[in-house]
PDB file of N, CA and C in Angstrom:
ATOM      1  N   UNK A   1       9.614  -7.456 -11.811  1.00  0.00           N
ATOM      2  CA  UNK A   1       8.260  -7.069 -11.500  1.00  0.00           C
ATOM      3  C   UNK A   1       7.701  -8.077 -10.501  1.00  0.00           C
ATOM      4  N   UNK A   2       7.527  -7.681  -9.661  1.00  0.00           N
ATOM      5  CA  UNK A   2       6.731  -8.150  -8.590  1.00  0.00           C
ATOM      6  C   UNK A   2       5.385  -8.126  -7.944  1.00  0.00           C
ATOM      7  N   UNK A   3       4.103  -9.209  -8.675  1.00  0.00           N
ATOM      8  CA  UNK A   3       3.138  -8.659  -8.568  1.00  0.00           C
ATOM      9  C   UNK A   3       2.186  -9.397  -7.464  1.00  0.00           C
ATOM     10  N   UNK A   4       1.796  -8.420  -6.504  1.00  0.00           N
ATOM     11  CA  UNK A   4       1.431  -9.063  -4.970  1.00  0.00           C
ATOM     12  C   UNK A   4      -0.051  -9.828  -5.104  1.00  0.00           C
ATOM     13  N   UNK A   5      -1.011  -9.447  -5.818  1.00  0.00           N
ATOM     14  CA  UNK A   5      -1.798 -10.184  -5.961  1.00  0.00           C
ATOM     15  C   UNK A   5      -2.783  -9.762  -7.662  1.00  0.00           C
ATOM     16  N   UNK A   6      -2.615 -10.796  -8.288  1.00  0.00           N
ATOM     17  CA  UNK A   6      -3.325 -10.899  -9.512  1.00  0.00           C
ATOM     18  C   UNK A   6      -4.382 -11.606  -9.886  1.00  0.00           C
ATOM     19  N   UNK A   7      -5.513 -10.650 -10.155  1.00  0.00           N
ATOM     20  CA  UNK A   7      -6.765 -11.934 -10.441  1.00  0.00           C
ATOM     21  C   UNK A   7      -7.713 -10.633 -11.393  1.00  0.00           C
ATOM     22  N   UNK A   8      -8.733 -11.381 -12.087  1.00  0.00           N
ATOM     23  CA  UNK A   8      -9.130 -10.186 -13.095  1.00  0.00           C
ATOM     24  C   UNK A   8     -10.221  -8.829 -12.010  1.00  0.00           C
ATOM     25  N   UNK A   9      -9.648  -9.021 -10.501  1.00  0.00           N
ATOM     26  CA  UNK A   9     -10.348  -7.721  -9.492  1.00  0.00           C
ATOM     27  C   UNK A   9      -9.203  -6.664  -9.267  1.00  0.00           C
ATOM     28  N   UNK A  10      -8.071  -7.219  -9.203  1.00  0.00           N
ATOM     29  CA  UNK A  10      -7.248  -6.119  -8.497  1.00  0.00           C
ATOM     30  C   UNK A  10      -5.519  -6.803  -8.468  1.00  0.00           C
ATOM     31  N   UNK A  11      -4.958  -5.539  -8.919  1.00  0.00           N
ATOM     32  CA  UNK A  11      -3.483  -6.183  -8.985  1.00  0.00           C
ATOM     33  C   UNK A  11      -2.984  -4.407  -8.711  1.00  0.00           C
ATOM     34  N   UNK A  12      -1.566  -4.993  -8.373  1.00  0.00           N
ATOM     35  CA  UNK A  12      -0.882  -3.689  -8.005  1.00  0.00           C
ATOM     36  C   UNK A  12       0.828  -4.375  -7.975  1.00  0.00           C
ATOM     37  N   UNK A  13       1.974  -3.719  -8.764  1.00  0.00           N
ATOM     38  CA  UNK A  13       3.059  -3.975  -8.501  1.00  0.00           C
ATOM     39  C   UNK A  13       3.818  -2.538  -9.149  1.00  0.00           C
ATOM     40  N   UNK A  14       5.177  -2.193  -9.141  1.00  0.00           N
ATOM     41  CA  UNK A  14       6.073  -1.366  -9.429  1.00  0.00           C
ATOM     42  C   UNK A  14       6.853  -2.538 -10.759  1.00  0.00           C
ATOM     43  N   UNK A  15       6.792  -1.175 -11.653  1.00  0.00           N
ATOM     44  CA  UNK A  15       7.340  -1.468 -12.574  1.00  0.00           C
ATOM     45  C   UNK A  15       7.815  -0.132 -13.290  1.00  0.00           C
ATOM     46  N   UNK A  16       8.789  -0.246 -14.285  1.00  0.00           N
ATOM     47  CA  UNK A  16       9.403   1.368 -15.021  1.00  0.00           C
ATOM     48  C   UNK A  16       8.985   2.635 -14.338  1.00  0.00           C
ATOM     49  N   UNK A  17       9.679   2.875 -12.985  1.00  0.00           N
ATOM     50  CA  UNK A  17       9.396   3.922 -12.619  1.00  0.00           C
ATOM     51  C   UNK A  17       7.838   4.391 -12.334  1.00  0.00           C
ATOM     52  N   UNK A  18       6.972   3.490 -12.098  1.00  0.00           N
ATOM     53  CA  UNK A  18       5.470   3.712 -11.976  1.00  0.00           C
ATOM     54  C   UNK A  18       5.140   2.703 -10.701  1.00  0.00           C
ATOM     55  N   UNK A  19       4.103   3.280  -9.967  1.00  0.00           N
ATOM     56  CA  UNK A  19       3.286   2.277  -9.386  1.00  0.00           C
ATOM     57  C   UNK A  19       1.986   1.926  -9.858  1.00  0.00           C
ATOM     58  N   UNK A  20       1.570   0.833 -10.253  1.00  0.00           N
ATOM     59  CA  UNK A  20       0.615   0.627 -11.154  1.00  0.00           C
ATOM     60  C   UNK A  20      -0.823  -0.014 -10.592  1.00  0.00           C
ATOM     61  N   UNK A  21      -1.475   0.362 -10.015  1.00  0.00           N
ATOM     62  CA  UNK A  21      -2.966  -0.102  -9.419  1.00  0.00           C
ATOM     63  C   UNK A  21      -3.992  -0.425 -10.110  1.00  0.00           C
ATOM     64  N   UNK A  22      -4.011  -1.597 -10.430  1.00  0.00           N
ATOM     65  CA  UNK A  22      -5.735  -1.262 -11.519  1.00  0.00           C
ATOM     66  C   UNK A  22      -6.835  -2.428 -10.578  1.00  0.00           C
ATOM     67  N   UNK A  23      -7.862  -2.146 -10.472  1.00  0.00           N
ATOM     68  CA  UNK A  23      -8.752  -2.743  -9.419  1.00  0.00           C
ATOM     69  C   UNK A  23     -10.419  -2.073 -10.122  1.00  0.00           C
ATOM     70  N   UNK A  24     -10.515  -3.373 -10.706  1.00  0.00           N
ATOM     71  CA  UNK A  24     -11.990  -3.555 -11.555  1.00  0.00           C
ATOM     72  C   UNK A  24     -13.247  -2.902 -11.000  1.00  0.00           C
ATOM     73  N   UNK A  25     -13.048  -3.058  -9.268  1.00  0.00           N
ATOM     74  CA  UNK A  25     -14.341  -2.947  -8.392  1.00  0.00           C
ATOM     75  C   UNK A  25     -14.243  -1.644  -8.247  1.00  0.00           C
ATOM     76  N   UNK A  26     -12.884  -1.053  -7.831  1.00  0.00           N
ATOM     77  CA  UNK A  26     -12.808   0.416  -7.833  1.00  0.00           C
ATOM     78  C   UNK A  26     -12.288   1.614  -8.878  1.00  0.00           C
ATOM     79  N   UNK A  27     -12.858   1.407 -10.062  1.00  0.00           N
ATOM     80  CA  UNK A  27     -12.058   2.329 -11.105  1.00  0.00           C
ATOM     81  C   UNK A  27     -11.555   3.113 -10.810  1.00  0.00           C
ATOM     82  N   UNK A  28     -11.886   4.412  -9.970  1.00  0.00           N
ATOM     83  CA  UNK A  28     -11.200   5.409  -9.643  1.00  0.00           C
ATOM     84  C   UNK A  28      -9.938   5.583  -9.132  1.00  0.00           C
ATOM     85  N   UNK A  29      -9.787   4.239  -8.786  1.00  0.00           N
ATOM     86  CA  UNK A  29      -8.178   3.682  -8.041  1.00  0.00           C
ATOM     87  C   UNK A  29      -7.110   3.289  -9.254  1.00  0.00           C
ATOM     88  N   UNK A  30      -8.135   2.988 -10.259  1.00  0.00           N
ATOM     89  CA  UNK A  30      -6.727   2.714 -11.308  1.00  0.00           C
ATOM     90  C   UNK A  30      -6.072   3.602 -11.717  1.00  0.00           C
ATOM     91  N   UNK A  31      -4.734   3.465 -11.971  1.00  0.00           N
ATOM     92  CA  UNK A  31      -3.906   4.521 -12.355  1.00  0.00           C
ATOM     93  C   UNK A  31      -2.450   3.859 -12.491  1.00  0.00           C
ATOM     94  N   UNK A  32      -1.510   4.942 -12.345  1.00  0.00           N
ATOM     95  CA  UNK A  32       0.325   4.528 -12.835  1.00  0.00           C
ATOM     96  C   UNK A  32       0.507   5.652 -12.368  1.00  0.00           C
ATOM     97  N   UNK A  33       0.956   5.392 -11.436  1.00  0.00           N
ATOM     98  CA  UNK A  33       1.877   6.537 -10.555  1.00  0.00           C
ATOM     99  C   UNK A  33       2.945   7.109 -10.833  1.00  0.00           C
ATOM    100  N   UNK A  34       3.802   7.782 -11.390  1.00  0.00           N
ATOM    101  CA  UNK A  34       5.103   8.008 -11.492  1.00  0.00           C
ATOM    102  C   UNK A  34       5.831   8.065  -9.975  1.00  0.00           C
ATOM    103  N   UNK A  35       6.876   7.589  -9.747  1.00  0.00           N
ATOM    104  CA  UNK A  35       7.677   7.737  -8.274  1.00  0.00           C
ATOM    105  C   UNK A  35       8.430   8.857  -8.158  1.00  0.00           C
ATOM    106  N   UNK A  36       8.122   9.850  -9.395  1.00  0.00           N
ATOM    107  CA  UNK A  36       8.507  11.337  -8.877  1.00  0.00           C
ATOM    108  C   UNK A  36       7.432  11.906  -7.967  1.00  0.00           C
ATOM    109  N   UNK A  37       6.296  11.320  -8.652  1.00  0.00           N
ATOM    110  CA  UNK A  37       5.244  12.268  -7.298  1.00  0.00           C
ATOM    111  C   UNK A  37       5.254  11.501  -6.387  1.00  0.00           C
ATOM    112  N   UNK A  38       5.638  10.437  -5.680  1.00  0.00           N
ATOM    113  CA  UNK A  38       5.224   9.607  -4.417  1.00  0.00           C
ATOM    114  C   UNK A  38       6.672  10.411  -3.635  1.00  0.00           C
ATOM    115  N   UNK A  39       6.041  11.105  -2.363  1.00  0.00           N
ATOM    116  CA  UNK A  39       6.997  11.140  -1.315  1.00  0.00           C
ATOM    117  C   UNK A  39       7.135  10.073  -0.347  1.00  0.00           C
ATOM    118  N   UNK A  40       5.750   9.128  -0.133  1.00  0.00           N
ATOM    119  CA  UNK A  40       6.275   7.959   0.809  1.00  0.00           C
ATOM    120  C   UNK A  40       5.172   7.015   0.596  1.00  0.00           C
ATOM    121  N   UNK A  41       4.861   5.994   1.078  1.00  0.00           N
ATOM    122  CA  UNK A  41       3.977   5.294   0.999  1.00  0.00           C
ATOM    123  C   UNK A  41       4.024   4.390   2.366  1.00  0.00           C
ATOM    124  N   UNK A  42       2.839   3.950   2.810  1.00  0.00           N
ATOM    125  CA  UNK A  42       2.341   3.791   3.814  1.00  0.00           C
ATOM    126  C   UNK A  42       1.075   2.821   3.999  1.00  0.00           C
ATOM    127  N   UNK A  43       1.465   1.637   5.182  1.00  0.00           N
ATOM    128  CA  UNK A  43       0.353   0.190   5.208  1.00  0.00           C
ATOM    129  C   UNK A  43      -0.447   1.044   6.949  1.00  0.00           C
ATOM    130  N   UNK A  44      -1.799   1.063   6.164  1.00  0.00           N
ATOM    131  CA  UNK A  44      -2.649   1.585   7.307  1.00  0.00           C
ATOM    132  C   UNK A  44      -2.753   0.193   7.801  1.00  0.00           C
ATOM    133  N   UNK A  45      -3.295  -0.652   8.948  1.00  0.00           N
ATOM    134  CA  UNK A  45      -4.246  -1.319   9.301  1.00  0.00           C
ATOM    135  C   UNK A  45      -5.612  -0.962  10.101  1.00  0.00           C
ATOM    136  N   UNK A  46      -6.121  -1.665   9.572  1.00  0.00           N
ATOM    137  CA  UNK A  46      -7.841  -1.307  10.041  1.00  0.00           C
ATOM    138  C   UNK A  46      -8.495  -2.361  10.923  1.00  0.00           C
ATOM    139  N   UNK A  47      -8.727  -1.986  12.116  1.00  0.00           N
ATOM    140  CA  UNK A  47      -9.046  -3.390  13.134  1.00  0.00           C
ATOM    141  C   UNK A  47     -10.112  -2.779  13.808  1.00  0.00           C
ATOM    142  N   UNK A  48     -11.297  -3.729  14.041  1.00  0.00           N
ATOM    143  CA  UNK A  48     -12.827  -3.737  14.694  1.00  0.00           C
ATOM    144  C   UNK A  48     -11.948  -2.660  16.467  1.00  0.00           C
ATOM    145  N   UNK A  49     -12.633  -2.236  16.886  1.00  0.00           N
ATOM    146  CA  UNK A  49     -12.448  -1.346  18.359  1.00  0.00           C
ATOM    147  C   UNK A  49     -12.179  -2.017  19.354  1.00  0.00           C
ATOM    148  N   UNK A  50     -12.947  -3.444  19.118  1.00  0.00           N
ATOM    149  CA  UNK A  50     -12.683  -4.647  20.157  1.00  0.00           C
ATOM    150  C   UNK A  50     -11.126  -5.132  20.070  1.00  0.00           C
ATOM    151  N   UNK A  51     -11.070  -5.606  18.649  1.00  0.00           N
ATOM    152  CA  UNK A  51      -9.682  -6.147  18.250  1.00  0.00           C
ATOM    153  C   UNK A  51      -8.630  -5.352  19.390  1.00  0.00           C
ATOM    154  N   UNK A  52      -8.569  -3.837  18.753  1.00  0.00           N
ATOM    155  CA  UNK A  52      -7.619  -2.947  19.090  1.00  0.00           C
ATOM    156  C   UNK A  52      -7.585  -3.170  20.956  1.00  0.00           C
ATOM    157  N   UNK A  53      -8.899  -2.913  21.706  1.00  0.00           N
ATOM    158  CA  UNK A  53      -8.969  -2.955  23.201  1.00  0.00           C
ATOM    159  C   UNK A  53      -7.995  -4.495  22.930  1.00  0.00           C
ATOM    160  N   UNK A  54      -8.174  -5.835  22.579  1.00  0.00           N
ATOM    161  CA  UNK A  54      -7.741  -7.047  23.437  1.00  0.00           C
ATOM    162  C   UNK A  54      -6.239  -6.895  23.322  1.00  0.00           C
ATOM    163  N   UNK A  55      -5.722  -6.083  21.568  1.00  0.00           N
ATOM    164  CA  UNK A  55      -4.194  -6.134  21.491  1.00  0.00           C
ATOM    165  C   UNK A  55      -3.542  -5.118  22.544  1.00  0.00           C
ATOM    166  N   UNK A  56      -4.155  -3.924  22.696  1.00  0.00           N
ATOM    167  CA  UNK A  56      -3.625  -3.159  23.600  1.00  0.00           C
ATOM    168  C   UNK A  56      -3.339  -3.658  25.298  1.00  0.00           C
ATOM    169  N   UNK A  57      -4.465  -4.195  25.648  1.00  0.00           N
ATOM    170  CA  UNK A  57      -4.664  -4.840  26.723  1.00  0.00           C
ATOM    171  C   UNK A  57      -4.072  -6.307  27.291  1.00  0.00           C
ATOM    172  N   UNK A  58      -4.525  -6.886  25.922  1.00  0.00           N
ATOM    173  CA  UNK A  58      -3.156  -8.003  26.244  1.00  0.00           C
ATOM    174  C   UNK A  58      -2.502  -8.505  25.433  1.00  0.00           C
ATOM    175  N   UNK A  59      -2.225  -7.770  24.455  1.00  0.00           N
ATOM    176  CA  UNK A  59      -1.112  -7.731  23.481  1.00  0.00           C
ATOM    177  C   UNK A  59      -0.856  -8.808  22.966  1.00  0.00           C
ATOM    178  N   UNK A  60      -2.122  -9.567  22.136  1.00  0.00           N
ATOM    179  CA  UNK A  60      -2.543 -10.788  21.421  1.00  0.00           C
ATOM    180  C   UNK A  60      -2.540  -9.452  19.650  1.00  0.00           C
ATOM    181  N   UNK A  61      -1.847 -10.288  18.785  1.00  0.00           N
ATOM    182  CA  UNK A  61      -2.396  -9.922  17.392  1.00  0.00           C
ATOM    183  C   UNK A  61      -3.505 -10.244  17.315  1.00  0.00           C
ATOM    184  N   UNK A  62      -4.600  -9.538  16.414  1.00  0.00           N
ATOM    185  CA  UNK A  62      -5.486 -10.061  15.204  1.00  0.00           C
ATOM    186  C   UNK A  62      -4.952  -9.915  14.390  1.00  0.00           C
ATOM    187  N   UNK A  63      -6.081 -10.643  13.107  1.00  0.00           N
ATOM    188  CA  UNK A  63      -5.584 -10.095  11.677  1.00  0.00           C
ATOM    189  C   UNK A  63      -6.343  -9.251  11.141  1.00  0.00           C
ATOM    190  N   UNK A  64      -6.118  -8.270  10.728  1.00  0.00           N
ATOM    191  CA  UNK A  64      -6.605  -6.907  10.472  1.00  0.00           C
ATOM    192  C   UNK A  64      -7.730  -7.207   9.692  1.00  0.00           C
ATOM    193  N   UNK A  65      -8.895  -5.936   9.823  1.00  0.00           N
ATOM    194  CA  UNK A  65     -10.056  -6.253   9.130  1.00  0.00           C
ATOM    195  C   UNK A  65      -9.861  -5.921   7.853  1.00  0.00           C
ATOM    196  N   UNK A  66      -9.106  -4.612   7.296  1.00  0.00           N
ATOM    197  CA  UNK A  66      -8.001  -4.590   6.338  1.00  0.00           C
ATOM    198  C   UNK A  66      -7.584  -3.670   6.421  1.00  0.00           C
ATOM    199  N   UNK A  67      -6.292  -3.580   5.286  1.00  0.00           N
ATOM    200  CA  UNK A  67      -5.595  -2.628   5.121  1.00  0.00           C
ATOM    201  C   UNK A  67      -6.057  -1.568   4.323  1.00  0.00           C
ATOM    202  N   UNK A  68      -5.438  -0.328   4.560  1.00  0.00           N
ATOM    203  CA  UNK A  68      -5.065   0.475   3.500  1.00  0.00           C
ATOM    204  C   UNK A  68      -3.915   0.901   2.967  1.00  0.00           C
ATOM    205  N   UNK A  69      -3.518   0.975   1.490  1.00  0.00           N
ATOM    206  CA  UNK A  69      -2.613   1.869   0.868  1.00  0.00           C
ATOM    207  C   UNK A  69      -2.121   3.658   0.778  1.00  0.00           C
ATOM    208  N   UNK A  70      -1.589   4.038   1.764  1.00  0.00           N
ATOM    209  CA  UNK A  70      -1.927   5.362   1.757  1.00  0.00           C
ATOM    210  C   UNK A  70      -0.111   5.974   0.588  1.00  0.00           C
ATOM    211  N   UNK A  71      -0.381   6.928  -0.310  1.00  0.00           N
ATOM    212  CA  UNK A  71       0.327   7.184  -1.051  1.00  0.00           C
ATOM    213  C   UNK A  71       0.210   8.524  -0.807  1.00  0.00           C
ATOM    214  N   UNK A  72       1.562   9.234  -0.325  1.00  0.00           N
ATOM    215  CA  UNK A  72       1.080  10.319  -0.137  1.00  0.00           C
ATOM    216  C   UNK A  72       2.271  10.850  -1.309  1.00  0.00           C
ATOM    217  N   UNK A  73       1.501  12.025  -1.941  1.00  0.00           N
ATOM    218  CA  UNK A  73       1.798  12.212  -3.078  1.00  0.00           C
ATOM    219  C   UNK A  73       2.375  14.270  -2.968  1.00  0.00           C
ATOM    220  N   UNK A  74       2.798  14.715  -3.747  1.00  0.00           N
ATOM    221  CA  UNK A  74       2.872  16.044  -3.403  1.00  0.00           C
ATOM    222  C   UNK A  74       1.902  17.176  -3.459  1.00  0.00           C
ATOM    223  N   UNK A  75       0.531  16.627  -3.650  1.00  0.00           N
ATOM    224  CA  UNK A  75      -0.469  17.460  -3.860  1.00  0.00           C
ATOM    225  C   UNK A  75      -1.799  16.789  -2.855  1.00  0.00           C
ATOM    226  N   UNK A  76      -1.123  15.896  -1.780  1.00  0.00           N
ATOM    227  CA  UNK A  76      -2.157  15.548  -0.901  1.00  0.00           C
ATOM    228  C   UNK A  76      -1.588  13.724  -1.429  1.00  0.00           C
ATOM    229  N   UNK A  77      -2.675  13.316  -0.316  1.00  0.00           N
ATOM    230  CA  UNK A  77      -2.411  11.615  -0.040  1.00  0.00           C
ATOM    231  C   UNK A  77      -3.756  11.138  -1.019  1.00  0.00           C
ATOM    232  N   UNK A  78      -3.562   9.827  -1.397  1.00  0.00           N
ATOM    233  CA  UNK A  78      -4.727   8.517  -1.733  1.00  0.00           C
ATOM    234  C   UNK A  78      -4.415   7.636  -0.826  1.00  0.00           C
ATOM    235  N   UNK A  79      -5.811   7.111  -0.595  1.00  0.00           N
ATOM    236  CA  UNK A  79      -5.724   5.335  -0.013  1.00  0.00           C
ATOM    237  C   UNK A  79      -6.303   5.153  -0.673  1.00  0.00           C
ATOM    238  N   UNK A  80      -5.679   3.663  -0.468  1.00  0.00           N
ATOM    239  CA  UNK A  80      -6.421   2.572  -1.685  1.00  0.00           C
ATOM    240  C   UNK A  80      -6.639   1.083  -0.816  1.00  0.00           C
ATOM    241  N   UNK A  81      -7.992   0.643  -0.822  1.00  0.00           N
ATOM    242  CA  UNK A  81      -8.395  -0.450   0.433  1.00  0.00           C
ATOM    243  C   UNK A  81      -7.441  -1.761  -0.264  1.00  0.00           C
ATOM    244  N   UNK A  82      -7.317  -2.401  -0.027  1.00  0.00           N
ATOM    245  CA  UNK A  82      -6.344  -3.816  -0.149  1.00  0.00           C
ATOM    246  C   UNK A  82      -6.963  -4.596   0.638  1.00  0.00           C
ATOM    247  N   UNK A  83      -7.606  -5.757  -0.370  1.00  0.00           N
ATOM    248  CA  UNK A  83      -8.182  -7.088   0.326  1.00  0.00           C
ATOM    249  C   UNK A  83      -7.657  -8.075   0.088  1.00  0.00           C
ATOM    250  N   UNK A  84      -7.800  -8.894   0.020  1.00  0.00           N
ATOM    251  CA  UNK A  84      -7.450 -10.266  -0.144  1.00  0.00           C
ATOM    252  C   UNK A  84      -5.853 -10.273  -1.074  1.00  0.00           C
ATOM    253  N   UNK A  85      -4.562  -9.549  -0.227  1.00  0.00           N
ATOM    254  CA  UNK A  85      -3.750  -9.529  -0.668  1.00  0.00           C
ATOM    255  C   UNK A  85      -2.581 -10.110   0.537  1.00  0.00           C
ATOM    256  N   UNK A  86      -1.356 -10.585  -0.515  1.00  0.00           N
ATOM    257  CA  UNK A  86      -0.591 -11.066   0.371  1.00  0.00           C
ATOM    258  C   UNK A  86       0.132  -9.649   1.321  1.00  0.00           C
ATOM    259  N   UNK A  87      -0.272  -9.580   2.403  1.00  0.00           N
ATOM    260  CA  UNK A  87       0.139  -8.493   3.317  1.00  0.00           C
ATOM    261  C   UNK A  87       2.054  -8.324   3.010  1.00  0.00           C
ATOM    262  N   UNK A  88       2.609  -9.445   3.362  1.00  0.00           N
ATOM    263  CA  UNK A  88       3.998  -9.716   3.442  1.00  0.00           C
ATOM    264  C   UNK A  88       4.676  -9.290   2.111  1.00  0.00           C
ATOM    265  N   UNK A  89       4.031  -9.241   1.430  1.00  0.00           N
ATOM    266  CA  UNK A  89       4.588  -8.882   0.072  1.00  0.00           C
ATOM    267  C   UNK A  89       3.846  -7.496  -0.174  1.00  0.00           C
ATOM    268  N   UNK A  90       3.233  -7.076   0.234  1.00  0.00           N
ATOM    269  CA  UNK A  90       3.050  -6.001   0.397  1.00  0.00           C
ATOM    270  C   UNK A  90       4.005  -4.882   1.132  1.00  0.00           C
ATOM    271  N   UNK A  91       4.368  -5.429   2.437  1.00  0.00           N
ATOM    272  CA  UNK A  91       5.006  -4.236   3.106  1.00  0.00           C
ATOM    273  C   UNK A  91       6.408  -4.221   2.248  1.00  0.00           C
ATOM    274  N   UNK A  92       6.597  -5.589   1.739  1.00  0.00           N
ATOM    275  CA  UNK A  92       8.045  -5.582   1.147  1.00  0.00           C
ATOM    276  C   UNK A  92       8.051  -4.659  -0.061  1.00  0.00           C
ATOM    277  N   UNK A  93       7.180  -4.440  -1.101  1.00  0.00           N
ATOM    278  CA  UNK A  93       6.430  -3.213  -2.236  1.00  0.00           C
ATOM    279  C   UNK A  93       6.759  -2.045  -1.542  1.00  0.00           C
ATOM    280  N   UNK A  94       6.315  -1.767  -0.167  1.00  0.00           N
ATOM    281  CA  UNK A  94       6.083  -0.485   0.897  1.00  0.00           C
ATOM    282  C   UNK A  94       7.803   0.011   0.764  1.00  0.00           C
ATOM    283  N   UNK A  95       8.617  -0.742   1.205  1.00  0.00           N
ATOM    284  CA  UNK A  95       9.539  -0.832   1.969  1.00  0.00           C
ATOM    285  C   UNK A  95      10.352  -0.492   0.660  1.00  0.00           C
ATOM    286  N   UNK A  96      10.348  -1.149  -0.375  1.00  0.00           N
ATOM    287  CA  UNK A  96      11.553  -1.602  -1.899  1.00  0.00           C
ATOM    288  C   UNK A  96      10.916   0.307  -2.055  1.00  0.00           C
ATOM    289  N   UNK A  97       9.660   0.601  -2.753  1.00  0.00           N
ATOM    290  CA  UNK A  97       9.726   2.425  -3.158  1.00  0.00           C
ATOM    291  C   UNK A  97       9.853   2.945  -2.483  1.00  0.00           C
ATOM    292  N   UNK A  98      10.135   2.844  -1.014  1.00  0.00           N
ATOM    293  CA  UNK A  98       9.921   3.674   0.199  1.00  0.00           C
ATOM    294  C   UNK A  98      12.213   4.449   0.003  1.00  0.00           C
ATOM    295  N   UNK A  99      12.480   2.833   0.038  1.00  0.00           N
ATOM    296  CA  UNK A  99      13.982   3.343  -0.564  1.00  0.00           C
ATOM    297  C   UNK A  99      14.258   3.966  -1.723  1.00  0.00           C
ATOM    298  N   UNK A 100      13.604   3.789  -2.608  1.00  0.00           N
ATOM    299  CA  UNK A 100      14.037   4.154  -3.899  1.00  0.00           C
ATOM    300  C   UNK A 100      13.799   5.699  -3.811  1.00  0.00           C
ATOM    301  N   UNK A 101      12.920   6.189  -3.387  1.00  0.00           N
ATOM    302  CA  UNK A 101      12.138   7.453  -2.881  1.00  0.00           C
ATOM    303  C   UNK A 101      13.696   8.039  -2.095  1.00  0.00           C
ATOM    304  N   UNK A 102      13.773   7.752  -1.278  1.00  0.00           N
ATOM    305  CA  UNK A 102      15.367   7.995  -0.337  1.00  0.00           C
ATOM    306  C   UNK A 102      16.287   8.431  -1.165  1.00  0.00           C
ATOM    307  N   UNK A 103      16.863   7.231  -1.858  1.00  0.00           N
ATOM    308  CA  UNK A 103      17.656   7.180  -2.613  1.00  0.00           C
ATOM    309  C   UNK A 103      17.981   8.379  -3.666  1.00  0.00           C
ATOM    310  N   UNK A 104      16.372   8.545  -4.628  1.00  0.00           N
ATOM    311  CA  UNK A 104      16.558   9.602  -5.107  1.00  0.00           C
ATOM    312  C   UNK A 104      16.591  10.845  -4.827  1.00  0.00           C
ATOM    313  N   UNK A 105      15.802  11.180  -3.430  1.00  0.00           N
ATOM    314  CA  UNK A 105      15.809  12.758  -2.642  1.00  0.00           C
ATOM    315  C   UNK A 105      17.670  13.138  -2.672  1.00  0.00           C
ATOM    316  N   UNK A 106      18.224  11.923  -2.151  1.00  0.00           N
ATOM    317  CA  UNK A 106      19.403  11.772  -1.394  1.00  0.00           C
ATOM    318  C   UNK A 106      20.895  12.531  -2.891  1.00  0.00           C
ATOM    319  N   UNK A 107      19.876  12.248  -4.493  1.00  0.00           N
ATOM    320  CA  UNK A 107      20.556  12.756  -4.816  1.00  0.00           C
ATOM    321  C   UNK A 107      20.159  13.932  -5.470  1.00  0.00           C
ATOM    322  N   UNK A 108      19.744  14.408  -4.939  1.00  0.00           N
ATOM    323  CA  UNK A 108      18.871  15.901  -5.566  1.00  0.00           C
ATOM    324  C   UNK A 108      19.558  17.417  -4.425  1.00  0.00           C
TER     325      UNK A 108
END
C-alpha cells in the first residue's frame, strides 16, 4: 500500500482491488473504487493562462496551480482536485492501475 499523501484532510492510495479516496473537505469525493469499473485514470494539470502563454512560448515549466484526478469510469468520468500532494507519487499511482487495468482487459 502506497499512500501519496496522509493527513486527517485527504489521503488516497490502491489497495485490495479498490481505489480508495477519502478527503474530509470534500465528502462527496470519498469513496472505494473497485478497478473493475476504472477504464483509465488520468493527471489533469491546471495552470493560470499566463503560465500556459510563457511555457508555450518559451518553454519554461511552472508548477501547476493544481491538479486533477480524472477517473474515468464506465458510466462517465470523476475528478477529484489534488492539493498539496506529492505529484511524483502520484503519476506513479496513475501509471501502477493504469497497467493493472491493461493487464486485466488483456485477459478478458
Amino acid at each position: 500500500m502506497a499512500i501519496i499523501r496522509k493527513n486527517p484532510l485527504f489521503e488516497i492510495y490502491f489497495t485490495d482491488g479498490h481505489l480508495v479516496i477519502n478527503n474530509t473537505d470534500y465528502k462527496k469525493d470519498n469513496r472505494a473504487i473497485d478497478i473493475e469499473n476504472i477504464q483509465s485514470l488520468e493527471l489533469i494539470k491546471n495552470s493560470s493562462f499566463l503560465n500556459k502563454f510563457i511555457e508555450v512560448t518559451f518553454g519554461l515549466n511552472f508548477p501547476a496551480k493544481s491538479y486533477e484526478l480524472r477517473i474515468n469510469m464506465e458510466n462517465g468520468f470523476r475528478d477529484i482536485i489534488l492539493t498539496d500532494c506529492d505529484i511524483d507519487k502520484v503519476e506513479l499511482l496513475i501509471y501502477d492501475i493504469n497497467q493493472i487495468i491493461i493487464k486485466k482487459s488483456d485477459f478478458q
